[in-house]
N, C-alpha and C. Protein backbone atom coordinates (compact mmCIF):
# COMPACT_ATOMS: atom_id res chain seq x y z
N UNK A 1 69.95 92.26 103.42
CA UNK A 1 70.55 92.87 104.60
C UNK A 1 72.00 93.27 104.30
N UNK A 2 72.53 94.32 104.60
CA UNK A 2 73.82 94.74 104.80
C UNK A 2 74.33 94.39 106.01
N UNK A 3 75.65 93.50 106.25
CA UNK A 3 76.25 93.95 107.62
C UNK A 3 77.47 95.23 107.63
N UNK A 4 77.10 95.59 109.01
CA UNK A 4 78.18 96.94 108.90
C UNK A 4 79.08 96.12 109.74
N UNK A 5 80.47 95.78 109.05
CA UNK A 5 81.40 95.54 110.31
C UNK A 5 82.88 96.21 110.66
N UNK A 6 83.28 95.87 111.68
CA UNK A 6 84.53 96.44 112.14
C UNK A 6 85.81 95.91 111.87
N UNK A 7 87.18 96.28 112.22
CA UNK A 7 87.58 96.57 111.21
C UNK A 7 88.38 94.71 111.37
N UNK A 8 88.48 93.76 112.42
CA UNK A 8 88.17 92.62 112.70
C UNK A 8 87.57 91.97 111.88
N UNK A 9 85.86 91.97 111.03
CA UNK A 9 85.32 91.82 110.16
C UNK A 9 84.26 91.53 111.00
N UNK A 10 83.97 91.69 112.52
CA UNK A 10 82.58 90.96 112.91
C UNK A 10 81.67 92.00 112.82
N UNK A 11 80.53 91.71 113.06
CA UNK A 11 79.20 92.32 112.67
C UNK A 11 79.12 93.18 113.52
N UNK A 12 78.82 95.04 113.19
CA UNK A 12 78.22 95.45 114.47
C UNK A 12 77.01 95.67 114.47
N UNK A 13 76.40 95.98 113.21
CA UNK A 13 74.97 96.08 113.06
C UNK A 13 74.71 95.85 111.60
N UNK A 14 73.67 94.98 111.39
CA UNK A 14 72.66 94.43 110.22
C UNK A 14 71.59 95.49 109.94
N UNK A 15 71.24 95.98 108.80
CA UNK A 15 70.16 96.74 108.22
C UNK A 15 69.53 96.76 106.81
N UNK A 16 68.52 96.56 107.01
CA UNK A 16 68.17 96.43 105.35
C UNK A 16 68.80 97.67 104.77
N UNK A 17 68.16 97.75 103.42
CA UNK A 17 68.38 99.18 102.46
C UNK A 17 67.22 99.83 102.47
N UNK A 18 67.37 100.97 103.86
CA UNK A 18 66.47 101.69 103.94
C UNK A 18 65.90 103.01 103.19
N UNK A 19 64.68 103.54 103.14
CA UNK A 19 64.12 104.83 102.16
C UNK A 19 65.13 105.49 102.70
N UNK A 20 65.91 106.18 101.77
CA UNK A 20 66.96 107.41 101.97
C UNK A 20 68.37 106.90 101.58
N UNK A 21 68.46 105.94 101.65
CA UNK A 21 69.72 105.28 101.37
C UNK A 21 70.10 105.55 99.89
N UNK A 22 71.24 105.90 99.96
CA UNK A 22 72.15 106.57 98.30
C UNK A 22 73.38 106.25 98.59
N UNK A 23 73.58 106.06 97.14
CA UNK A 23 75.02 105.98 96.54
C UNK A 23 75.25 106.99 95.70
N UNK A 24 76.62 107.62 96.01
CA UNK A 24 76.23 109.00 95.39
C UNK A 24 78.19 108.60 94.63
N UNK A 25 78.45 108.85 93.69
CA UNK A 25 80.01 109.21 93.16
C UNK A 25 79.69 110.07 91.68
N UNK A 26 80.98 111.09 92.35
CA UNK A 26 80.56 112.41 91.67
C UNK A 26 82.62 112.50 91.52
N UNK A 27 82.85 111.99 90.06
CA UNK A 27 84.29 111.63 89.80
C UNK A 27 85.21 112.95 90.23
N UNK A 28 86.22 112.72 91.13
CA UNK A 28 87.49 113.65 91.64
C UNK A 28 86.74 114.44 92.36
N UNK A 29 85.28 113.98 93.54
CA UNK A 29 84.84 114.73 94.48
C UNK A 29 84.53 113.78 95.92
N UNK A 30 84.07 112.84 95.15
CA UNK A 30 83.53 112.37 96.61
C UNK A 30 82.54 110.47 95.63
N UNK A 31 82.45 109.65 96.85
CA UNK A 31 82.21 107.82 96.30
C UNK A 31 81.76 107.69 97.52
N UNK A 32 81.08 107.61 97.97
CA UNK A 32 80.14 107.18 99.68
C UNK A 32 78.27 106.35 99.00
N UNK A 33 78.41 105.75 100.29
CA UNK A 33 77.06 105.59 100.30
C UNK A 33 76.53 106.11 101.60
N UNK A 34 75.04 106.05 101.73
CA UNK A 34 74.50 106.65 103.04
C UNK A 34 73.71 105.70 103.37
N UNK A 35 73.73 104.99 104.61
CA UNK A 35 72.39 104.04 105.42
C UNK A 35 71.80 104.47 106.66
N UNK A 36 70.36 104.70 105.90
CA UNK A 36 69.56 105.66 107.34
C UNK A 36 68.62 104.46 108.16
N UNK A 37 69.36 104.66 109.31
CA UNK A 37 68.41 103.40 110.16
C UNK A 37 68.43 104.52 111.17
N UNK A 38 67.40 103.76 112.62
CA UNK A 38 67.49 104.06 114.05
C UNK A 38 67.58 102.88 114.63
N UNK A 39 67.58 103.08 116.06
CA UNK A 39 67.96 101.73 116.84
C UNK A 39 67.58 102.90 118.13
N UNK A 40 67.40 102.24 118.85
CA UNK A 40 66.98 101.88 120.46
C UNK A 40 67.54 102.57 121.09
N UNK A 41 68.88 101.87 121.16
CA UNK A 41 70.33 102.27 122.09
C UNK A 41 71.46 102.83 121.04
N UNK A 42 72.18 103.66 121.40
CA UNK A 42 73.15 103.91 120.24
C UNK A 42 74.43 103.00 120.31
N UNK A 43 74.70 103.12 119.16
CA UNK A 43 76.08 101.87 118.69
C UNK A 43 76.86 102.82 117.93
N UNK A 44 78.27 102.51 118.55
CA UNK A 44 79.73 102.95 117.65
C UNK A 44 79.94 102.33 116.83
N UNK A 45 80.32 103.33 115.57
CA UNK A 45 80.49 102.39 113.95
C UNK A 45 82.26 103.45 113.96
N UNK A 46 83.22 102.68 114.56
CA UNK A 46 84.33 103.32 114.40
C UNK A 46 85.17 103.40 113.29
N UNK A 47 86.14 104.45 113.34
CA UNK A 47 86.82 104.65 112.01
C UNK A 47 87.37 103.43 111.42
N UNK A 48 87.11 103.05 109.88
CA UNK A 48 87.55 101.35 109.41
C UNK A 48 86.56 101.05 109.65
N UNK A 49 85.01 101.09 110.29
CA UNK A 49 84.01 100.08 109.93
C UNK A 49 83.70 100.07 108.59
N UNK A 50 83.24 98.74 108.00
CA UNK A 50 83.03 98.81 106.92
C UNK A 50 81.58 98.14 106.20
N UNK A 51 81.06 98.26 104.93
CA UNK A 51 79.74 97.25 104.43
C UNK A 51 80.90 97.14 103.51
N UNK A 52 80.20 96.03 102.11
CA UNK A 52 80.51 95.70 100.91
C UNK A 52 79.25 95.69 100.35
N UNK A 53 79.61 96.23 99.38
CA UNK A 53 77.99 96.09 98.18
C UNK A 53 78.50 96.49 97.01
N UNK A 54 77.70 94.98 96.34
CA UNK A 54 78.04 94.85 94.99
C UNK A 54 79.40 94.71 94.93
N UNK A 55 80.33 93.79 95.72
CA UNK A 55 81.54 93.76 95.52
C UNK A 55 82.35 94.96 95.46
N UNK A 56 82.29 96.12 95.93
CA UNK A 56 82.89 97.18 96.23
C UNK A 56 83.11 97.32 97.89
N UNK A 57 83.93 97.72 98.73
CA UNK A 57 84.17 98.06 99.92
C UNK A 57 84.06 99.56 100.28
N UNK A 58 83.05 99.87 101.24
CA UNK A 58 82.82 101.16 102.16
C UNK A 58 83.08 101.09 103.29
N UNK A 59 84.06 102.54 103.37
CA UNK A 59 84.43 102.65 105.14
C UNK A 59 84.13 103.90 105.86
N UNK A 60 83.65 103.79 106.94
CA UNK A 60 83.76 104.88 108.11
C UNK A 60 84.67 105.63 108.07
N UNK A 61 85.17 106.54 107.29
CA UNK A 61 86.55 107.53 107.31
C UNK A 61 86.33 108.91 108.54
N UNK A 62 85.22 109.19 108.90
CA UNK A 62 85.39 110.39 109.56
C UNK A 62 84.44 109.77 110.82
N UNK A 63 84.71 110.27 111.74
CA UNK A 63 83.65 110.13 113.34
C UNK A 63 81.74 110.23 112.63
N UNK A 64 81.23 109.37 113.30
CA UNK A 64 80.04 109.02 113.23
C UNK A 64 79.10 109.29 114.44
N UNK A 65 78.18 110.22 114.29
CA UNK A 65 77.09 110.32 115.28
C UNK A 65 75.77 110.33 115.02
N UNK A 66 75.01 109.62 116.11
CA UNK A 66 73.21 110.11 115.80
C UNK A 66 72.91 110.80 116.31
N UNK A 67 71.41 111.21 115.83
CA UNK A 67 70.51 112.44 116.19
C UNK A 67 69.54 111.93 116.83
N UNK A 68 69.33 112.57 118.00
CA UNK A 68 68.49 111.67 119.03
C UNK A 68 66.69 112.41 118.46
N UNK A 69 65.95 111.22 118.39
CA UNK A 69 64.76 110.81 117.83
C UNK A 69 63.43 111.72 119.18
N UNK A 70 63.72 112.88 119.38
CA UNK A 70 62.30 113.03 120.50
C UNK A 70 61.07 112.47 120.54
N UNK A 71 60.96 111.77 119.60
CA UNK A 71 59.22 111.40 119.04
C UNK A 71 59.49 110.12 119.58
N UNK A 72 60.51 109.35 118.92
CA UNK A 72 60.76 108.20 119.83
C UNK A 72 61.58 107.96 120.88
N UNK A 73 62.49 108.64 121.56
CA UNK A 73 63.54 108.27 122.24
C UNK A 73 64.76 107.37 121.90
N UNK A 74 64.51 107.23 120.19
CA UNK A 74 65.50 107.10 120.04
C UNK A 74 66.96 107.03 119.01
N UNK A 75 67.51 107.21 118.24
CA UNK A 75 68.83 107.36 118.05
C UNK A 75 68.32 107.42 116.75
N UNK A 76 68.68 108.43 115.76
CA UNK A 76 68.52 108.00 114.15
C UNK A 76 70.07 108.50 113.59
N UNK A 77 70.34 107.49 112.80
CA UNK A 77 72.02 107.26 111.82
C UNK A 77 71.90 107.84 110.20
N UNK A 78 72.19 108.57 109.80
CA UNK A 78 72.67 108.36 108.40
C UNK A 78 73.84 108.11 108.35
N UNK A 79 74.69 106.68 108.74
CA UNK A 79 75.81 106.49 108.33
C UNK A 79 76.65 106.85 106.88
N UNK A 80 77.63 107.53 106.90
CA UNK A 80 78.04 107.60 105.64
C UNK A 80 79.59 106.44 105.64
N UNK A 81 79.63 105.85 104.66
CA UNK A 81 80.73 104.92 104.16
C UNK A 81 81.02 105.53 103.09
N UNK A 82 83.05 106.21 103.07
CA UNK A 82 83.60 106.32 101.63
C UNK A 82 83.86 104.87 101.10
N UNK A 83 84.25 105.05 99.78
CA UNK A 83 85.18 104.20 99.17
C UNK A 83 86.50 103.92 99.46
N UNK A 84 86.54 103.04 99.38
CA UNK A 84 87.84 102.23 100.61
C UNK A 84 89.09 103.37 100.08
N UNK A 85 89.15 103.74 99.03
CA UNK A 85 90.21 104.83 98.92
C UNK A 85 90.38 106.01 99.46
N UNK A 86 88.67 106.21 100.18
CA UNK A 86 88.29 107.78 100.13
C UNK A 86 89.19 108.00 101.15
N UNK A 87 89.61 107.31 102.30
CA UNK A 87 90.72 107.13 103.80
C UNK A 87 91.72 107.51 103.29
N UNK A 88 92.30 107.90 102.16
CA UNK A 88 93.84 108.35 102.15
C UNK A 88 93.64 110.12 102.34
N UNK A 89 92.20 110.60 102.51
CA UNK A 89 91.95 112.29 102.53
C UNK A 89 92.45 112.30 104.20
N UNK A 90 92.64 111.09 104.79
CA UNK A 90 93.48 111.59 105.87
C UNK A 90 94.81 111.47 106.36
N UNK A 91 95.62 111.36 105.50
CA UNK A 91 97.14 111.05 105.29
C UNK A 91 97.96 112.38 104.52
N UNK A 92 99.30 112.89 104.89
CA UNK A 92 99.22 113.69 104.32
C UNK A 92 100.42 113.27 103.15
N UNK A 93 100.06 113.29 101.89
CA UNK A 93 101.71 112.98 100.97
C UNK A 93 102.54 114.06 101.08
N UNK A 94 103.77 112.75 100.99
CA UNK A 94 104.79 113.12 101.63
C UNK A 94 105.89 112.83 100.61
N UNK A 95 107.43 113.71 100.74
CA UNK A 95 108.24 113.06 99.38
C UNK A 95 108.70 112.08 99.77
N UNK A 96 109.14 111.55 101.04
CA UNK A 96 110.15 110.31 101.44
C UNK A 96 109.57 109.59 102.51
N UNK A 97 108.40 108.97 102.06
CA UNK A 97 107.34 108.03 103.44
C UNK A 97 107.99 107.11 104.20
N UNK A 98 109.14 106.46 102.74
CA UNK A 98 109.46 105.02 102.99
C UNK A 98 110.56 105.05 104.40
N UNK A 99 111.14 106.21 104.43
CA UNK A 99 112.10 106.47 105.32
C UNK A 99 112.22 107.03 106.33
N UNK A 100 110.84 107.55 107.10
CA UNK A 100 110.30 108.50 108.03
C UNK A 100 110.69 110.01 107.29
N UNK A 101 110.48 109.88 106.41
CA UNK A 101 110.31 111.66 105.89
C UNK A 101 109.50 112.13 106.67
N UNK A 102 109.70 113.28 107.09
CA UNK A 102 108.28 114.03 107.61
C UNK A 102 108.50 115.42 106.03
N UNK A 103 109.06 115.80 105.09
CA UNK A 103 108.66 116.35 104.39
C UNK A 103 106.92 116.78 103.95
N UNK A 104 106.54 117.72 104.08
CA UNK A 104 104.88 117.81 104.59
C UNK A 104 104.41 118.80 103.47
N UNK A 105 105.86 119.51 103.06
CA UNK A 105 106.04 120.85 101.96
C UNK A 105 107.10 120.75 101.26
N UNK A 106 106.97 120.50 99.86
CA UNK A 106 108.13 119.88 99.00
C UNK A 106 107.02 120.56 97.72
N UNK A 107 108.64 120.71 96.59
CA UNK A 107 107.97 121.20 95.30
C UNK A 107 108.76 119.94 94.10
N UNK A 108 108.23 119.83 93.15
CA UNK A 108 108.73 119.00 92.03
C UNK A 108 108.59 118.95 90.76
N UNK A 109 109.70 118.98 89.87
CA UNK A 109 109.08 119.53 88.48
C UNK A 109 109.56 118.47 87.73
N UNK A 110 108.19 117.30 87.39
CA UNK A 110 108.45 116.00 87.19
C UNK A 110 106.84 116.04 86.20
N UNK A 111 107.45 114.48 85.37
CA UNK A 111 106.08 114.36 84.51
C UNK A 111 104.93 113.17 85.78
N UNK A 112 103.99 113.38 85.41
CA UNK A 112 102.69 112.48 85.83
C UNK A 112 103.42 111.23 86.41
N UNK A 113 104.20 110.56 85.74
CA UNK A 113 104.74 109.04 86.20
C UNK A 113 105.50 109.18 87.24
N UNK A 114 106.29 110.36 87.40
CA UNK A 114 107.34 110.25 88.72
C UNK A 114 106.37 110.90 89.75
N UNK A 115 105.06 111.75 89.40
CA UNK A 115 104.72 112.41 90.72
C UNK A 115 103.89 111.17 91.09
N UNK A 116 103.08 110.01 90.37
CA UNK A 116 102.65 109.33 90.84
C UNK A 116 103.46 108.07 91.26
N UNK A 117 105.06 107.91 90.96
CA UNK A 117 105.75 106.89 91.56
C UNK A 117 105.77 107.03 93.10
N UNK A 118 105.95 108.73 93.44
CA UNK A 118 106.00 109.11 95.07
C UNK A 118 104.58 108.63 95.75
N UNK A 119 102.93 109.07 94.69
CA UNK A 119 102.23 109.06 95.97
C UNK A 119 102.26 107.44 95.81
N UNK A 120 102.76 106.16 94.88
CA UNK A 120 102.31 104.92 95.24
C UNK A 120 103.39 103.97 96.49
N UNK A 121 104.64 105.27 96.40
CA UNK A 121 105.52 104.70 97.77
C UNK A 121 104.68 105.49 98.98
N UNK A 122 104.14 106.64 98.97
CA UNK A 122 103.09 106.91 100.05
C UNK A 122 102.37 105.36 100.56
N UNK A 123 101.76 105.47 99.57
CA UNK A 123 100.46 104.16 99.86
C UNK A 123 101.46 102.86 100.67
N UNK A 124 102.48 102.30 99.76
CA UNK A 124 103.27 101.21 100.33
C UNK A 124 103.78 101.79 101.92
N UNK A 125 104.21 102.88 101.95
CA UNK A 125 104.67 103.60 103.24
C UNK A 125 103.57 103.00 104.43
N UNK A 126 102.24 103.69 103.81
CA UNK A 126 101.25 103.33 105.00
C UNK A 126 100.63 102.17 105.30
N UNK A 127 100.77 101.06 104.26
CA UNK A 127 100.37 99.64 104.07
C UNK A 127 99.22 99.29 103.62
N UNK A 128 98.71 100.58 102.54
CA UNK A 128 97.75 100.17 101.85
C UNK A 128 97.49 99.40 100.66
N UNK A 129 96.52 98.37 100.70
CA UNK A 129 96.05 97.56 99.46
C UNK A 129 94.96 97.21 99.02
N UNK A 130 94.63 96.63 97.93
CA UNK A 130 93.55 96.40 97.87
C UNK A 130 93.15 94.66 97.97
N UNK A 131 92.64 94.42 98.45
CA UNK A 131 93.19 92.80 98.89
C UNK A 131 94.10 92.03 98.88
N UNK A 132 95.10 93.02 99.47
CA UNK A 132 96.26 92.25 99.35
C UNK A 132 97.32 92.63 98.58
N UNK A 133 96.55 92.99 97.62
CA UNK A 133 97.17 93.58 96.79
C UNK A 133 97.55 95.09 96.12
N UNK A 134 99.12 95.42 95.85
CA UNK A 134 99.45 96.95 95.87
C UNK A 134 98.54 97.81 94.71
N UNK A 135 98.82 99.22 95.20
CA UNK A 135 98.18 99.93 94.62
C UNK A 135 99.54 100.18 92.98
N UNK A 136 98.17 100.28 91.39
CA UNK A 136 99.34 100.52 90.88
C UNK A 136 98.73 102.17 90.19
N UNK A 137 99.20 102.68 88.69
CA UNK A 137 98.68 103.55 87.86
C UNK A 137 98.57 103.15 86.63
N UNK A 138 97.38 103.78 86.13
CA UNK A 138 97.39 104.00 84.81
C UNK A 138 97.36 105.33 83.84
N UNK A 139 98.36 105.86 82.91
CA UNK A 139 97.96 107.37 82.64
C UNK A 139 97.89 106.70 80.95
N UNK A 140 96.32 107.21 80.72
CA UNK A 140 95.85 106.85 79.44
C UNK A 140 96.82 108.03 78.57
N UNK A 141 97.08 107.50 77.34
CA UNK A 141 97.62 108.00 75.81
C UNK A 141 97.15 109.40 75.71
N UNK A 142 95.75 109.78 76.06
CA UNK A 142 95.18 111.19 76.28
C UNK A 142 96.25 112.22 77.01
N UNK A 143 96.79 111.60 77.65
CA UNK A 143 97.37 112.62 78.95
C UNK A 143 99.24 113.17 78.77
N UNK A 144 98.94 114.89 78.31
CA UNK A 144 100.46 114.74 77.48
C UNK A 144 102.09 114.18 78.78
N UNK A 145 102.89 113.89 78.28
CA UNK A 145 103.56 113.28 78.78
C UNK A 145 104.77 114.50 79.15
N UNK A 146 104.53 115.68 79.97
CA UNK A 146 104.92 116.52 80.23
C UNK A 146 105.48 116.56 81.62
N UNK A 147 106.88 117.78 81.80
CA UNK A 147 107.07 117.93 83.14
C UNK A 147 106.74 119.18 83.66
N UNK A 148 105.65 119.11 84.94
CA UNK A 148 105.13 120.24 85.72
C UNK A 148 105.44 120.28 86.86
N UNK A 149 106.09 121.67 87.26
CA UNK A 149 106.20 121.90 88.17
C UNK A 149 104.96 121.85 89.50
N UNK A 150 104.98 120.87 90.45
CA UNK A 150 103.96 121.23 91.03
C UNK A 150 104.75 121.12 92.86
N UNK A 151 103.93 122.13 93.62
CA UNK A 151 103.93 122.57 95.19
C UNK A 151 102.99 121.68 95.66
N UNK A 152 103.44 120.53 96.27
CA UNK A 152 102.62 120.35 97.85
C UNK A 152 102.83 120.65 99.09
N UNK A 153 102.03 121.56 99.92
CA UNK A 153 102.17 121.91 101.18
C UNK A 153 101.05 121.53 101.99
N UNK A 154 101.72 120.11 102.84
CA UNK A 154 100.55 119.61 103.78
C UNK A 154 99.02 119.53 103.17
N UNK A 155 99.93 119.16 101.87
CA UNK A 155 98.59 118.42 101.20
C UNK A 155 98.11 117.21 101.36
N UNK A 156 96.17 116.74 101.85
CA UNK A 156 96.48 115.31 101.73
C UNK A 156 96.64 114.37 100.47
N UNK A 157 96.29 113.21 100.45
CA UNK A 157 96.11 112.53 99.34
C UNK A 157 95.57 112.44 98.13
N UNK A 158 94.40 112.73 98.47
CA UNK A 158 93.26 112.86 97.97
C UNK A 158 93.40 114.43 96.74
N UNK A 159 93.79 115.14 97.63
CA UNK A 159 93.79 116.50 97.10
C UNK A 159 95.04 116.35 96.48
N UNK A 160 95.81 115.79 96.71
CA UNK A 160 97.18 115.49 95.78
C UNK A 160 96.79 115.23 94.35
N UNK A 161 95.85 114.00 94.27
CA UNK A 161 95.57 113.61 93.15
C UNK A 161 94.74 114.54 92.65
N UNK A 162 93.82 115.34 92.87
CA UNK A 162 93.06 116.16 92.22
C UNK A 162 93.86 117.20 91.39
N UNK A 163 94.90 117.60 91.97
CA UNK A 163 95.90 118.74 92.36
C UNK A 163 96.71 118.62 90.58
N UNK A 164 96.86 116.65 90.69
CA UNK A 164 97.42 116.24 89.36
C UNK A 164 96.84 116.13 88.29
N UNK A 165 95.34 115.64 88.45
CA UNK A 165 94.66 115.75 87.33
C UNK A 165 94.21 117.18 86.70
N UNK A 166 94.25 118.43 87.80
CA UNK A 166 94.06 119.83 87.14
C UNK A 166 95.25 120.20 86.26
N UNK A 167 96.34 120.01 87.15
CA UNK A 167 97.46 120.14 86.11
C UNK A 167 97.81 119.51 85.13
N UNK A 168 97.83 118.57 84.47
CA UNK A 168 97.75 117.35 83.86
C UNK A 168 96.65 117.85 82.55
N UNK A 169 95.89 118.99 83.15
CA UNK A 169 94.42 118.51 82.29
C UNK A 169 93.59 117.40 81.98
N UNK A 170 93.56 116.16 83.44
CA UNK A 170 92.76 114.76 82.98
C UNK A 170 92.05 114.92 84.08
N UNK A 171 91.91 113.53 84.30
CA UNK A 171 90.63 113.22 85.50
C UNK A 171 91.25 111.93 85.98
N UNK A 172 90.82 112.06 87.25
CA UNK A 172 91.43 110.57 87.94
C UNK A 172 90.28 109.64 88.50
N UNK A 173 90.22 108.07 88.80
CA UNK A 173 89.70 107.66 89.46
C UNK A 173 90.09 106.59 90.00
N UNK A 174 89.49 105.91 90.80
CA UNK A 174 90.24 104.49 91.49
C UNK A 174 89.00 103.23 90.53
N UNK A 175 89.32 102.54 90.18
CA UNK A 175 89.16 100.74 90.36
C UNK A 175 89.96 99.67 90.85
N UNK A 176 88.98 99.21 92.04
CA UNK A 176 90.55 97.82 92.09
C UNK A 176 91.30 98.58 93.01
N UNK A 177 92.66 98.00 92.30
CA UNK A 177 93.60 98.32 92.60
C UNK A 177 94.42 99.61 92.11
N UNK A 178 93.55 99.96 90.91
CA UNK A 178 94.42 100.92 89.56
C UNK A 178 94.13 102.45 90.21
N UNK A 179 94.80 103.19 90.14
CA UNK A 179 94.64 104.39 90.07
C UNK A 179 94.66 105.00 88.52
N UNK A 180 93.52 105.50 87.68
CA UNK A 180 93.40 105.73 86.57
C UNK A 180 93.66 107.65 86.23
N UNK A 181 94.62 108.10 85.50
CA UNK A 181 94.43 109.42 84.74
C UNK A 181 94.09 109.36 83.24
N UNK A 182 93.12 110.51 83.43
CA UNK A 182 93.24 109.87 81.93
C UNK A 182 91.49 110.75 81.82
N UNK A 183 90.80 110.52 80.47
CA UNK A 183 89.56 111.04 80.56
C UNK A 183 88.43 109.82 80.72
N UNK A 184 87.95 109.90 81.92
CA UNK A 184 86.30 109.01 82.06
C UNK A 184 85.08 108.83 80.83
N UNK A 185 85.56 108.34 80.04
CA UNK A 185 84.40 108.37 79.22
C UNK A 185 83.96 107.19 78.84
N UNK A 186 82.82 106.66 78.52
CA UNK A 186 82.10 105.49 77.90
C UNK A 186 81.23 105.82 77.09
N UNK A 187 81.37 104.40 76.13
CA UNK A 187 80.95 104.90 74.98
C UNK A 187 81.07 105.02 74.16
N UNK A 188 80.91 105.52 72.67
CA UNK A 188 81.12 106.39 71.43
C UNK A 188 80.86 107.47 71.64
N UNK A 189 81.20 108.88 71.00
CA UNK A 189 80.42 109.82 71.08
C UNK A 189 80.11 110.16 69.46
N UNK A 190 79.02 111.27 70.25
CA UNK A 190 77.59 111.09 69.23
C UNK A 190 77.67 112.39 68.65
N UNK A 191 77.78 112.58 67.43
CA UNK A 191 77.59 114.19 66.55
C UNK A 191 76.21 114.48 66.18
N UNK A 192 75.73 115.89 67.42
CA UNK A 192 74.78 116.02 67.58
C UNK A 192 74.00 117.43 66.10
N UNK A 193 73.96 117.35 64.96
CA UNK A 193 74.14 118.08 63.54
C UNK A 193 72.79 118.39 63.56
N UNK A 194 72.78 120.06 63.47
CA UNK A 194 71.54 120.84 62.23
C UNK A 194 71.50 120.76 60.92
């Protein structure tokens, strides 16, 4: 059983892992899972509800509704839960969080480490952690150690970081606590020869 709970931690609804249910992460796009139940009566799974599976945390980031069941009368869910990070696609980075900046459109011609020193005072700005604990970075040896000019305008978070890894030429992802640049790979790789 999964419990789905709020953001308190109590239970709002229990469901097995029903046919249809996916975990889908598709790196610098999108980390959700989907749980397709129905129920009777309909129930609010508000923004911050959350499951855990497999020691990972999923949350309700966007409004949640069902599709009412005519055959039965009643309510069918494909809840979707991001990854507890996926919630910063609604924040917008900013250059000066810590201080009530409202800066919303700012440009900066800085290497990888200073544009990511700003978005991790973002995160501290809004009081995000990961149990407790702050968010940090990692930019792997791959990633040249260059300064680029880059424009954010009422960009959110999310797209911030994407924004860095195009420029950058890497790839980003979250574990934990780490925010990783750098290239995703596992493995050896393999020389595929005629």
């Amino acid at each position: 059983m999964i419990d789905i709970r709020n953001i308190q931690g109590s239970v709002i609804y229990s469901t097995e892992i029903n046919r249809g249910a996916k975990r889908k992460f598709t790196l610098m796009k999108e980390d959700y899972v989907t749980l397709p139940f129905s129920l009777e009566e309909p129930v609010s799974f508000p923004i911050g509800s959350y499951v855990e599976i497999d020691g990972r945390v999923y949350e309700v980031t966007d409004l949640q509704k069902p599709s009412v069941n005519k055959s039965t009368g009643g309510y069918d869910y494909q809840l979707r839960l991001d990854a507890y990070y996926w919630k910063w696609k609604n924040k917008i980075f900013k250059f000066t969080p810590e201080v009530g900046g409202q800066e919303a459109s700012w440009s900066l011609t800085a290497s990888l480490d200073v544009h990511l020193g700003i978005f991790l005072r973002n995160l501290t700005a809004l009081g995000y952690t990961y149990g407790g604990v702050g968010f940090e970075f990692s930019i792997d040896a791959t990633v040249e150690n260059k300064a680029i000019a880059m424009t954010y305008e009422n960009t959110n978070m999310i797209d911030a970081l994407s924004a860095l890894a195009e420029s950058f030429g890497c790839e980003w992802w979250v574990t934990d606590n780490v925010i990783h640049f750098g290239r995703c790979e596992y493995g050896t790789p393999v020389d595929f020869i005629i």
